[in-house]
PDB file of N, CA and C in Angstrom:
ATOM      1  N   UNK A   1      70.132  -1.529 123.055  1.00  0.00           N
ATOM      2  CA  UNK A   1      71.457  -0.991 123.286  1.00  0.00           C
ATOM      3  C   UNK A   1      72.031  -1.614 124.558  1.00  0.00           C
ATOM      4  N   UNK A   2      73.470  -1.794 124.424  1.00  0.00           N
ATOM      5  CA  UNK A   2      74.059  -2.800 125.728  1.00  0.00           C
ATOM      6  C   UNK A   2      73.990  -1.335 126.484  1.00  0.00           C
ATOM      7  N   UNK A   3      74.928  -1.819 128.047  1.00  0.00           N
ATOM      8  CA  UNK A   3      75.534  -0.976 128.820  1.00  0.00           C
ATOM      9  C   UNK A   3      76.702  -1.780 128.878  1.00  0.00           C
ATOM     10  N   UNK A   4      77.927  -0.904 129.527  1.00  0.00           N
ATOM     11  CA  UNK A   4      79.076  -1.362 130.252  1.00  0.00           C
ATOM     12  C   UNK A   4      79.446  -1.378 131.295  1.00  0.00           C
ATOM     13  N   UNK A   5      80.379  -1.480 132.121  1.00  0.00           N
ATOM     14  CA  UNK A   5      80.895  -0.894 133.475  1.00  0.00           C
ATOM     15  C   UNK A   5      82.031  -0.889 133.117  1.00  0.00           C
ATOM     16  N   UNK A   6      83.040   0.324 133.335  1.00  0.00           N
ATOM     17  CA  UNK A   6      84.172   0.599 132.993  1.00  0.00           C
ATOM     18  C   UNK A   6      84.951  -0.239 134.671  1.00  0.00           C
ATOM     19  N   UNK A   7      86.444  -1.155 134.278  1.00  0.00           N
ATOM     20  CA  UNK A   7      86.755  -1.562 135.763  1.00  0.00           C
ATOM     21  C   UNK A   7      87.803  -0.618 136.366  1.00  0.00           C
ATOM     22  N   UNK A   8      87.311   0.649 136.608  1.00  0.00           N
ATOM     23  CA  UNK A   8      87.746   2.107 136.858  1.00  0.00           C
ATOM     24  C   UNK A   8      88.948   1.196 138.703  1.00  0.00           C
ATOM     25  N   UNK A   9      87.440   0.738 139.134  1.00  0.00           N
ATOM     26  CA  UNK A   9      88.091   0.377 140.396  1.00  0.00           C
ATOM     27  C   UNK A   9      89.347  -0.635 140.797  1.00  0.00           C
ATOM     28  N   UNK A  10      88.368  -1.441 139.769  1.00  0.00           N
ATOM     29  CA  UNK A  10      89.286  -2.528 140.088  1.00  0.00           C
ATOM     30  C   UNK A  10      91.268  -2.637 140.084  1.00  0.00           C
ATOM     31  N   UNK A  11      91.333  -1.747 138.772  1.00  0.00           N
ATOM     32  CA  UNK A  11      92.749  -1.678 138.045  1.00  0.00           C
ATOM     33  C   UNK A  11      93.322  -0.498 138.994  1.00  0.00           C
ATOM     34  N   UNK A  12      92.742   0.566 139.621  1.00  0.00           N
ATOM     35  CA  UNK A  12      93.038   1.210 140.510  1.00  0.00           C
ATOM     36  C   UNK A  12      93.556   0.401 141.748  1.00  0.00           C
ATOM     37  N   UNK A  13      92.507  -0.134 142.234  1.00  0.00           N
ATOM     38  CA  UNK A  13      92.913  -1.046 143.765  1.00  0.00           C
ATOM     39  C   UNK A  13      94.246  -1.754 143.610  1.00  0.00           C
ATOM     40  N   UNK A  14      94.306  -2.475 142.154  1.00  0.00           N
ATOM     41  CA  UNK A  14      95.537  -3.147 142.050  1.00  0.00           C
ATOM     42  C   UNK A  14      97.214  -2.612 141.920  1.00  0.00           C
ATOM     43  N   UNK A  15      96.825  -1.094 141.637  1.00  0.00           N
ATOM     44  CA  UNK A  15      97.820  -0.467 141.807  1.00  0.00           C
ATOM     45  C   UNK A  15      98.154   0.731 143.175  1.00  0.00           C
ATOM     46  N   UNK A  16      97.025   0.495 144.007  1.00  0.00           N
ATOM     47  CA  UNK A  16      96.966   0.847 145.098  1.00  0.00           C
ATOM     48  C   UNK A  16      96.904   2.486 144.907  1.00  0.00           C
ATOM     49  N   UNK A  17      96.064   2.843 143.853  1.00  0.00           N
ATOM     50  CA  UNK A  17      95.769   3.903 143.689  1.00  0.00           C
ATOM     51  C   UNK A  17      94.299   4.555 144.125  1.00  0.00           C
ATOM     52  N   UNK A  18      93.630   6.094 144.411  1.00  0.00           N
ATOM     53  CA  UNK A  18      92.991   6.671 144.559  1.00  0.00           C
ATOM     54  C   UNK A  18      92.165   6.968 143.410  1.00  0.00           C
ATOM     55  N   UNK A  19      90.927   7.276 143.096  1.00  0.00           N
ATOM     56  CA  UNK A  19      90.605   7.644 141.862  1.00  0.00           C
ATOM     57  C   UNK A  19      90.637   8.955 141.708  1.00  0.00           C
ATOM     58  N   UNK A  20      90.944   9.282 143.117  1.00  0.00           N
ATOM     59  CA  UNK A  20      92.008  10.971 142.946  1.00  0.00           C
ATOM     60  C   UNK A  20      93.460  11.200 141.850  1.00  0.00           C
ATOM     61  N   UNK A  21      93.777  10.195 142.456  1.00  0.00           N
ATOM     62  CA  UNK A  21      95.381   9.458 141.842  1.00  0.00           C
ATOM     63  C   UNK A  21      94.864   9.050 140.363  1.00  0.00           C
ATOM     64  N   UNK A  22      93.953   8.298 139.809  1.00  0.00           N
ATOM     65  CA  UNK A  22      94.077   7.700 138.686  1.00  0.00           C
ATOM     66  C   UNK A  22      93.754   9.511 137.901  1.00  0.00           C
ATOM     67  N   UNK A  23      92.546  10.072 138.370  1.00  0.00           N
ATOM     68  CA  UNK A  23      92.228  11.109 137.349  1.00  0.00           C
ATOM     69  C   UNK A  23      93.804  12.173 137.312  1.00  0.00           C
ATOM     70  N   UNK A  24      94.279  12.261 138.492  1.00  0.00           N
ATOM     71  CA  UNK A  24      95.730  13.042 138.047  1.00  0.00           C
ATOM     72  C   UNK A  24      96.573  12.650 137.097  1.00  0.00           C
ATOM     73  N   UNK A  25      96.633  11.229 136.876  1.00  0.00           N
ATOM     74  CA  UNK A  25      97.779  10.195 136.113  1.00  0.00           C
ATOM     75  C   UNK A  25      97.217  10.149 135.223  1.00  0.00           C
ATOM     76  N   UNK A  26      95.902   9.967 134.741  1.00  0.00           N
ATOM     77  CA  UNK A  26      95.021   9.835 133.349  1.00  0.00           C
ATOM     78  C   UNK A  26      94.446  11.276 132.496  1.00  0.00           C
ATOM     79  N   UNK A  27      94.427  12.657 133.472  1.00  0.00           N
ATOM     80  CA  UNK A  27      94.170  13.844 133.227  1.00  0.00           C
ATOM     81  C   UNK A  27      92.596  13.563 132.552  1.00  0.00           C
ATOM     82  N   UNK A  28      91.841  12.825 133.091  1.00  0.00           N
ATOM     83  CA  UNK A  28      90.091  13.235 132.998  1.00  0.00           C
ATOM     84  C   UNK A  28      90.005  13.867 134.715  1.00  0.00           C
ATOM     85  N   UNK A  29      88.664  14.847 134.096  1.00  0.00           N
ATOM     86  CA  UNK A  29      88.472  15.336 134.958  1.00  0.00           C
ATOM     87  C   UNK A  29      87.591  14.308 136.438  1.00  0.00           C
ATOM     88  N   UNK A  30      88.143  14.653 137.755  1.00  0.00           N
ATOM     89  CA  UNK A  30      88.048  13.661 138.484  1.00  0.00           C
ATOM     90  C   UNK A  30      86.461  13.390 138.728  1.00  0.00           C
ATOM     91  N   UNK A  31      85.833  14.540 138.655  1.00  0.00           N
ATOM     92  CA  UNK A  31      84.138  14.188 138.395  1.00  0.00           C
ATOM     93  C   UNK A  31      83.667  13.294 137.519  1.00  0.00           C
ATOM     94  N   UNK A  32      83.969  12.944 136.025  1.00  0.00           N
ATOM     95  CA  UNK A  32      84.020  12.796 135.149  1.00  0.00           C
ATOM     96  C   UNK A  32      84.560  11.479 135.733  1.00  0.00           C
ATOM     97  N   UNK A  33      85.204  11.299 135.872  1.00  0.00           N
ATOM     98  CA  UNK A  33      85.882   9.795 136.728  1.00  0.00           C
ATOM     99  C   UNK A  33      85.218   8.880 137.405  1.00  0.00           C
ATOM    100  N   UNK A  34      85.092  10.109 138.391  1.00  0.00           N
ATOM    101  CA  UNK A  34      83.952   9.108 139.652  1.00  0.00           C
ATOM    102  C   UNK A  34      82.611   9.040 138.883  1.00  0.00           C
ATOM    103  N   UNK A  35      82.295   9.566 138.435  1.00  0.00           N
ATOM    104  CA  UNK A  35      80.747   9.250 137.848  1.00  0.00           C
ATOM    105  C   UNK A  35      81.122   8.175 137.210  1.00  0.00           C
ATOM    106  N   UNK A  36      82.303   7.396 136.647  1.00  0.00           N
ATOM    107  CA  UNK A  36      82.476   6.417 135.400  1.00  0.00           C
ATOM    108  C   UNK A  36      82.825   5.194 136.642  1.00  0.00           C
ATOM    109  N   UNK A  37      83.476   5.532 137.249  1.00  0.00           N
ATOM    110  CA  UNK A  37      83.654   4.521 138.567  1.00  0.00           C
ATOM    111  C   UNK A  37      82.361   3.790 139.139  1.00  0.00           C
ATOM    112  N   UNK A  38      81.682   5.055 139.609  1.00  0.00           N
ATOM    113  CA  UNK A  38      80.542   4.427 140.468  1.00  0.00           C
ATOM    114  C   UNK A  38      79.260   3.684 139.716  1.00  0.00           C
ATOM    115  N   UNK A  39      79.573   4.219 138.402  1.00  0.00           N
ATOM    116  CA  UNK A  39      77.976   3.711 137.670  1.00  0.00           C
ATOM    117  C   UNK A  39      78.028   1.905 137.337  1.00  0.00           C
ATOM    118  N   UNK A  40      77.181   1.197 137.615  1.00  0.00           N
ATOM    119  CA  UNK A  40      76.792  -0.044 137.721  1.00  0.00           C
ATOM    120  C   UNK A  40      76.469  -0.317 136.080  1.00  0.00           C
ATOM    121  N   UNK A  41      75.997   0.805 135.232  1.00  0.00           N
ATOM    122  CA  UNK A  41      76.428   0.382 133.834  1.00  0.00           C
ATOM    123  C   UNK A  41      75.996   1.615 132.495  1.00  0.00           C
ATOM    124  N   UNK A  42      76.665   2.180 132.137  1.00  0.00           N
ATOM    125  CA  UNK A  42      76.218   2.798 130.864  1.00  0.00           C
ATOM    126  C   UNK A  42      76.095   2.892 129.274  1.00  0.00           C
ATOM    127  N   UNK A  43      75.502   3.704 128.949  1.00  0.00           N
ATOM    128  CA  UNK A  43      74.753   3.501 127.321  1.00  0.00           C
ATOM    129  C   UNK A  43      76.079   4.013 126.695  1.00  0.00           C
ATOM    130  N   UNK A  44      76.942   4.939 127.273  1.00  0.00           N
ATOM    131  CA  UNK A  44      78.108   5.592 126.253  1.00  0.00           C
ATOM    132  C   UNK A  44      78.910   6.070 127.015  1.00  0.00           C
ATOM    133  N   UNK A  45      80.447   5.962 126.413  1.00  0.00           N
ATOM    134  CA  UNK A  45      81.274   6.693 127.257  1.00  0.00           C
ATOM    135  C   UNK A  45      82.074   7.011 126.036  1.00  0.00           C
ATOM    136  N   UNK A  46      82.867   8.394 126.700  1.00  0.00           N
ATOM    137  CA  UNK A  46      84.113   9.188 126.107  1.00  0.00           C
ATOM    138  C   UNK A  46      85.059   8.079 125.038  1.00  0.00           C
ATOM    139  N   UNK A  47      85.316   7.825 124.373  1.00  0.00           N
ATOM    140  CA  UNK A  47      86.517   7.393 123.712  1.00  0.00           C
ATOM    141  C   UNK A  47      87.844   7.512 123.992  1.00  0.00           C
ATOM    142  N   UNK A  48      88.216   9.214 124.106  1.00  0.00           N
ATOM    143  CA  UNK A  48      89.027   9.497 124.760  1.00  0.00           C
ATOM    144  C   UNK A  48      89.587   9.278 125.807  1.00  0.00           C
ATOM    145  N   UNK A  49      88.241   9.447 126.835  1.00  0.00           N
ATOM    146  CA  UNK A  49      88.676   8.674 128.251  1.00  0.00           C
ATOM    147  C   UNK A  49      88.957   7.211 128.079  1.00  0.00           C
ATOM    148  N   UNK A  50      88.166   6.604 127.510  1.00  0.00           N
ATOM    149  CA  UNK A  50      88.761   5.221 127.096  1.00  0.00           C
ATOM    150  C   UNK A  50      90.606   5.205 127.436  1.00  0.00           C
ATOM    151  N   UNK A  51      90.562   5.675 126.421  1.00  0.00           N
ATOM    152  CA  UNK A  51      92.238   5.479 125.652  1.00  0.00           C
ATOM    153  C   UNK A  51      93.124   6.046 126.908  1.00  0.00           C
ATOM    154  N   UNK A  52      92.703   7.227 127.500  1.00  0.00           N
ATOM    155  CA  UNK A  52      93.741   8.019 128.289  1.00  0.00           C
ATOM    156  C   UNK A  52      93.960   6.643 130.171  1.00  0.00           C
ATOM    157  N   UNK A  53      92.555   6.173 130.175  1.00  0.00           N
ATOM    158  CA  UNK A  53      92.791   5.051 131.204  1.00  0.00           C
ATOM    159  C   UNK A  53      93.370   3.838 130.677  1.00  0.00           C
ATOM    160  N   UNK A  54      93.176   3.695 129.792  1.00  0.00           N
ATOM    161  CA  UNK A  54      93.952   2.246 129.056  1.00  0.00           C
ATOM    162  C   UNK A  54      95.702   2.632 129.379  1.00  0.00           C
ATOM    163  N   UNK A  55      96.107   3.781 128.383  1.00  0.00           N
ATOM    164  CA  UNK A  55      97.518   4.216 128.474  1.00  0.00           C
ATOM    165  C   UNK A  55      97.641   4.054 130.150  1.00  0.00           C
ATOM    166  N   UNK A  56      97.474   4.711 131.289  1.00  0.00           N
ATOM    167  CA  UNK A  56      97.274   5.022 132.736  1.00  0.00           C
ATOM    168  C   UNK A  56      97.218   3.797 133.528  1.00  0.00           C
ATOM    169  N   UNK A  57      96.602   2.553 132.857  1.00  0.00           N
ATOM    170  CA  UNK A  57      96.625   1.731 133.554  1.00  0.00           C
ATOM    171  C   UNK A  57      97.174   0.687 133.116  1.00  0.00           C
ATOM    172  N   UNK A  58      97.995   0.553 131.828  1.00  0.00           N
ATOM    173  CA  UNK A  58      98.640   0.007 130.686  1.00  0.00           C
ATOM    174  C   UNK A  58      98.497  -1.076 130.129  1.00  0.00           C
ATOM    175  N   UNK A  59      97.320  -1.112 129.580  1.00  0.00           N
ATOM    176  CA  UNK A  59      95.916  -2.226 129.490  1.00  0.00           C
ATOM    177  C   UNK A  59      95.508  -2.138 128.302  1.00  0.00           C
ATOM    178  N   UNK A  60      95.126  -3.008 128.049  1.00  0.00           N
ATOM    179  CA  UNK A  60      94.497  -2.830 126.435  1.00  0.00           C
ATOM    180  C   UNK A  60      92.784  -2.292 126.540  1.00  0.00           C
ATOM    181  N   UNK A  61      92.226  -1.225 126.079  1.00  0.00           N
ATOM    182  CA  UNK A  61      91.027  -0.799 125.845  1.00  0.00           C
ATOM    183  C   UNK A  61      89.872  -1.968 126.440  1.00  0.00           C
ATOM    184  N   UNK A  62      90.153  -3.192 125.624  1.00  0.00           N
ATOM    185  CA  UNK A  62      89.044  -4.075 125.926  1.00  0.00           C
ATOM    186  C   UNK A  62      89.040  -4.757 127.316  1.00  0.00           C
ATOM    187  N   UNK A  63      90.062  -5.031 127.807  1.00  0.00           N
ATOM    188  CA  UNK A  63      90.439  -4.807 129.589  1.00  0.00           C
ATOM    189  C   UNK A  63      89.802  -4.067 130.389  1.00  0.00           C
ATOM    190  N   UNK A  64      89.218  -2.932 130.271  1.00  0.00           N
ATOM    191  CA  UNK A  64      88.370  -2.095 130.612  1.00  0.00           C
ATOM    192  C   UNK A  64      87.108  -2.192 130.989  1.00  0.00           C
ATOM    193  N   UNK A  65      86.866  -2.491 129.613  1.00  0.00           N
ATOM    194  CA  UNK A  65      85.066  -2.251 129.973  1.00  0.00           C
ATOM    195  C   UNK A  65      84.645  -4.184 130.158  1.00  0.00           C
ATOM    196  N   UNK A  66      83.475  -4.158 131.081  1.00  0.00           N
ATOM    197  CA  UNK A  66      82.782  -4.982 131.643  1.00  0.00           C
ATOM    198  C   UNK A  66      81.263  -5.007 131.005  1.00  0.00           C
ATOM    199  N   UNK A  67      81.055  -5.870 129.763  1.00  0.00           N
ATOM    200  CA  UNK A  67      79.485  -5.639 129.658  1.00  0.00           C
ATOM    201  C   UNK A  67      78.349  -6.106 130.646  1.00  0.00           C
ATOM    202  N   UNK A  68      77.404  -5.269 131.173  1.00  0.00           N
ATOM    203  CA  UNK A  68      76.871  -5.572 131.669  1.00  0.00           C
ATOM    204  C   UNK A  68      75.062  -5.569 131.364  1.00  0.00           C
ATOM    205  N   UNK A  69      74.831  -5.577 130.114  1.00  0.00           N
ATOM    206  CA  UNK A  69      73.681  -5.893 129.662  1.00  0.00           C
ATOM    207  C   UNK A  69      73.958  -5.691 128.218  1.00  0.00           C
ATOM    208  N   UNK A  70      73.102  -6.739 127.937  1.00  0.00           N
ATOM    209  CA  UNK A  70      73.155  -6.922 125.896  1.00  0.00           C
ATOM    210  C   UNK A  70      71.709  -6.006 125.912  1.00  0.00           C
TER     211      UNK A  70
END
């Protein structure tokens, strides 16, 4: 099974946002956020959250995630 890294940060920094700021503008919960921010790579994530940061950061889904192991 791969992992990913969602680029939570990156698309934030570029809009000179907080990931306080992104979870208000994206409505995931901000725990739920930072845990997706800080992790270096995971087995699964939300769908939903997917979609609600894609819309938030106005990006296409695959813009997002970063594979970081096959």
């Amino acid at each position: 099974m791969g992992l990913v890294r969602l680029r939570i940060r990156e698309f934030a920094k570029e809009r000179g946002w907080t990931i306080k700021e992104v979870s208000e503008r994206s409505g995931i919960v901000y725990s739920t956020l930072r845990t997706y921010a800080r992790s270096p790579g995971m087995a699964t994530v939300d769908v939903t959250a997917l979609i609600k940061l894609a819309r938030t950061f106005e990006v296409a889904i695959e813009e997002l995630i970063e594979i970081v192991e096959e």
